[in-house]
Protein backbone atom coordinates (compact mmCIF):
# COMPACT_ATOMS: atom_id res chain seq x y z
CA UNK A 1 68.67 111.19 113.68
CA UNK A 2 70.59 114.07 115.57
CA UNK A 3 68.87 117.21 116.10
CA UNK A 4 70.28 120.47 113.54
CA UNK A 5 73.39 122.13 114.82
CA UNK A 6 74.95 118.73 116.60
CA UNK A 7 78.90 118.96 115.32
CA UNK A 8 80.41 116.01 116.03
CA UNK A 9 84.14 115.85 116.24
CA UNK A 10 86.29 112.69 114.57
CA UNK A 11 85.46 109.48 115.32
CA UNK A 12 88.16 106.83 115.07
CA UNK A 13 87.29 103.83 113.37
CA UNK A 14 89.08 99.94 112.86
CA UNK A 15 89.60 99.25 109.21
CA UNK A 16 87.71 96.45 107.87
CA UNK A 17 90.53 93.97 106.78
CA UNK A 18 90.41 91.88 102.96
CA UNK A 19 92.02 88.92 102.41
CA UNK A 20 92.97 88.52 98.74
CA UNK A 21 95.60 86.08 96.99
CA UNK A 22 97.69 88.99 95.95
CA UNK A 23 97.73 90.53 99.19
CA UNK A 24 100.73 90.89 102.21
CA UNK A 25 101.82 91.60 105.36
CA UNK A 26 103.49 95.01 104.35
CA UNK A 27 100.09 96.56 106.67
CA UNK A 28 101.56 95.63 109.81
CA UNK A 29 104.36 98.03 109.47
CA UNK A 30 103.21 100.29 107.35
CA UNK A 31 100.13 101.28 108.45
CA UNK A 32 100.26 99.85 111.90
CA UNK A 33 97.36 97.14 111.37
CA UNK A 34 97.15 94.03 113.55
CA UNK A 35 96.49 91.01 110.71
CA UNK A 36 95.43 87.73 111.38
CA UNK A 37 98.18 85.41 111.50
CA UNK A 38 98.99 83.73 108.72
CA UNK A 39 96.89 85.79 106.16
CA UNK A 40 97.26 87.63 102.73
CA UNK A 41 95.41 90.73 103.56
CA UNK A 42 95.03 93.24 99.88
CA UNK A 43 93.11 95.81 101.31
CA UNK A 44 92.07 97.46 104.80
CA UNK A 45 88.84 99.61 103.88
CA UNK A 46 89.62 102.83 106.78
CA UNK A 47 85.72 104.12 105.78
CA UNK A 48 83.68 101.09 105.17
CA UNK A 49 80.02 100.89 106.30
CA UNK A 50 81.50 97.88 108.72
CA UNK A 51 84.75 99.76 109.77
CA UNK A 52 83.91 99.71 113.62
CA UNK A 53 84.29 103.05 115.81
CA UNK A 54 87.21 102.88 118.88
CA UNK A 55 86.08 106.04 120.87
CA UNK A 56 83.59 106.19 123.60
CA UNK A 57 81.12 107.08 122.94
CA UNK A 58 80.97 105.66 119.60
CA UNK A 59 82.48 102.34 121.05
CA UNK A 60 81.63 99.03 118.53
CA UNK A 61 79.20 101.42 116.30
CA UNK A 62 79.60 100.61 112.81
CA UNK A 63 80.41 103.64 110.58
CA UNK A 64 76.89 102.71 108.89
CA UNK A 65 75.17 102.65 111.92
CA UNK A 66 76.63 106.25 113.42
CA UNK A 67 75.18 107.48 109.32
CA UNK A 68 71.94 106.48 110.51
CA UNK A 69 71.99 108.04 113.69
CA UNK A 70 73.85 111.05 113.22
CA UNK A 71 73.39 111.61 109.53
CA UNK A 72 73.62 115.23 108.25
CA UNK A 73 75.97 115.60 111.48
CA UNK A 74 78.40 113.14 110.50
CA UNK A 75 78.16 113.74 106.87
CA UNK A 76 77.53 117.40 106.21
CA UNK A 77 75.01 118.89 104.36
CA UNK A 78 76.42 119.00 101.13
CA UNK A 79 77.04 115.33 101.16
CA UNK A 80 73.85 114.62 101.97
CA UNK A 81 72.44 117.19 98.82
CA UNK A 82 74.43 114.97 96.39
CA UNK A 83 74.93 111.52 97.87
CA UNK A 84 71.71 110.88 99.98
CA UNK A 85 72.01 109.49 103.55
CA UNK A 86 75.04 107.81 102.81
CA UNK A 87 78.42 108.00 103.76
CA UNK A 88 80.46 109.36 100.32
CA UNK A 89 84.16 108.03 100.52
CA UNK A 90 85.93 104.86 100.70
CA UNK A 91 89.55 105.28 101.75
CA UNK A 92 91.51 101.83 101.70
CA UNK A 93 95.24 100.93 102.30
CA UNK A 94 96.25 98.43 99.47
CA UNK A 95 99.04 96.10 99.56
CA UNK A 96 99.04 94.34 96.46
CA UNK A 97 101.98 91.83 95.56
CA UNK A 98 100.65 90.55 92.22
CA UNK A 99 99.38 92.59 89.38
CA UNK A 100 95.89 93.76 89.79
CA UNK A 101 92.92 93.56 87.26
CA UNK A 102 92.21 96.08 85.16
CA UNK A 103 88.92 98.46 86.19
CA UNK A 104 87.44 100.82 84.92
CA UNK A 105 84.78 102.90 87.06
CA UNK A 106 81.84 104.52 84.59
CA UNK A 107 80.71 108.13 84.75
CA UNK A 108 77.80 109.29 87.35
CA UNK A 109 75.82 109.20 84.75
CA UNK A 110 75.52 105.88 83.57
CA UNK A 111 75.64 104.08 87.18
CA UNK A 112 72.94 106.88 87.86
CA UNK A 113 70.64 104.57 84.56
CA UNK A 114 72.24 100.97 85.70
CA UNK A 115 71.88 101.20 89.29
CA UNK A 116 70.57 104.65 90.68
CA UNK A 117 74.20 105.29 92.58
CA UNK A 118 76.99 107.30 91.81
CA UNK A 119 80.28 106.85 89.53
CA UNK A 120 83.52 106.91 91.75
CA UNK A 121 87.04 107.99 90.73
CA UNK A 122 89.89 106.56 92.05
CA UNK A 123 93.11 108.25 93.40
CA UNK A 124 96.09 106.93 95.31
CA UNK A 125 98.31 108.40 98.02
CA UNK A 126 101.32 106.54 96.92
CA UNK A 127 103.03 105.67 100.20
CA UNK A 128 106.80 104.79 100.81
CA UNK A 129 107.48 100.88 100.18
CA UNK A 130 110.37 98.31 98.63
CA UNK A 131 110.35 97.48 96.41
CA UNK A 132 108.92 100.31 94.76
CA UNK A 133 105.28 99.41 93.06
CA UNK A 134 104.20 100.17 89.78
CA UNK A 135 100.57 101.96 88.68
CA UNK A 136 99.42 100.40 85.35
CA UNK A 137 96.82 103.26 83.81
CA UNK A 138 95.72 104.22 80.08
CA UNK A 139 96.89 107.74 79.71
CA UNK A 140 95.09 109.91 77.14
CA UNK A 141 95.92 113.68 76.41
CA UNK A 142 92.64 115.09 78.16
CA UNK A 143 89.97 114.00 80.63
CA UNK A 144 87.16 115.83 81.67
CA UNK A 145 84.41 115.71 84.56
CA UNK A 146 81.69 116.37 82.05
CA UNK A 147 83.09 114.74 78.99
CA UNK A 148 81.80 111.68 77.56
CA UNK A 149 83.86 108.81 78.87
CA UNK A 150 86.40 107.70 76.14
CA UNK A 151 86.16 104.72 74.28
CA UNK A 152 86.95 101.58 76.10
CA UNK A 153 90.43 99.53 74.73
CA UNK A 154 89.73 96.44 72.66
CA UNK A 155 89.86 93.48 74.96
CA UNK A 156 93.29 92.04 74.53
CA UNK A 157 95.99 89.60 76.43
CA UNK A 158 97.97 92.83 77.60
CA UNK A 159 95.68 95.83 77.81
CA UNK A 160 97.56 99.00 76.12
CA UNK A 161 98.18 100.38 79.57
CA UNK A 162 101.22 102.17 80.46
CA UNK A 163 103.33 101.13 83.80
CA UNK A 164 104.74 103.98 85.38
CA UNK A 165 106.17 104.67 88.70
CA UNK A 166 105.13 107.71 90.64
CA UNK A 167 106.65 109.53 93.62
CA UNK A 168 106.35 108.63 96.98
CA UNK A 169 103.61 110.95 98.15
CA UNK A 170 102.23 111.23 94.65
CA UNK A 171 98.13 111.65 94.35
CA UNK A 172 97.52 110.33 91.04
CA UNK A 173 93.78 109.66 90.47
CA UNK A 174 91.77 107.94 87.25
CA UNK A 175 88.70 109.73 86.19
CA UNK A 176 85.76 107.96 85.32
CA UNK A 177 86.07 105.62 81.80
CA UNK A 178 90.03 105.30 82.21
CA UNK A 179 91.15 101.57 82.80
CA UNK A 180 94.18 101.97 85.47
């Protein structure tokens, strides 16, 4: 573990590619990611514990492995307060050419009494692309940090979620207990 008052300045990192059968190509050009030939990749995960560091000194260091070592350094303390020794983001590129499954992502709460971890809650940078994708999400009139999760939608063939289309550059984001 670093000692106190170590500040360590951005460390670079390769993405840790996906392959999925809804995935593309489209992360070649726009996001500048070298792909295995001949692959469907969904998702490159930028944060992942296995995204590997480029940098010297950092060289071939997982992004789990520099947590470990440089912890409260690499994190900050107020990440480390809520979150534990752990690194609190997962930022991913997603190029998704089929209609996703529908998630939904419960409150800290309950993950805190299924699996002693913390609730996440989505967003999206929607990024420039043709043709133009489509977010599917269940919009209700008010969501709340605090607020019991809403009611989950009977189970159906097409889940009452509404398509819509949001600006390039957009940041929606799906709070915990919304299906999107």
């Amino acid at each position: 573990m670093a000692g106190n008052g170590l500040r360590l300045g951005a460390v670079k990192l390769r993405a840790s590619l996906h392959e999925t059968i809804w995935g593309g190509r489209t992360l070649a050009t726009l996001a500048g990611k070298q792909l295995p030939a001949d692959t469907l990749i969904g998702e490159a995960w930028e944060t992942a514990l296995d995204a590997v560091a480029a940098p010297p000194p950092f060289t071939g260091a997982t992004l789990g492995e520099l947590v470990d070592r440089y912890g409260e350094a690499l994190i900050g303390a107020q990440a480390v307060a809520i979150y534990g020794m752990r690194f609190p983001l997962l930022t991913k590129f997603i190029d998704a050419n089929q209609w996703l499954s529908v998630q939904v992502h419960p409150h800290d709460a309950l993950v805190r009494v299924l699996a002693d971890d913390h609730g996440k809650t989505p967003a999206w940078v929607v990024l420039p692309t043709e043709p133009r994708r489509l977010l599917r999400y269940l919009l209700h009139d008010r969501f709340h940090q605090h607020d019991p999760p809403p009611p989950l939608p009977r189970i159906s063939p097409q889940p009452p979620l509404t398509p819509f289309q949001p600006p390039t550059h957009a940041l929606p984001r799906a709070p915990p207990g919304a299906p999107h």
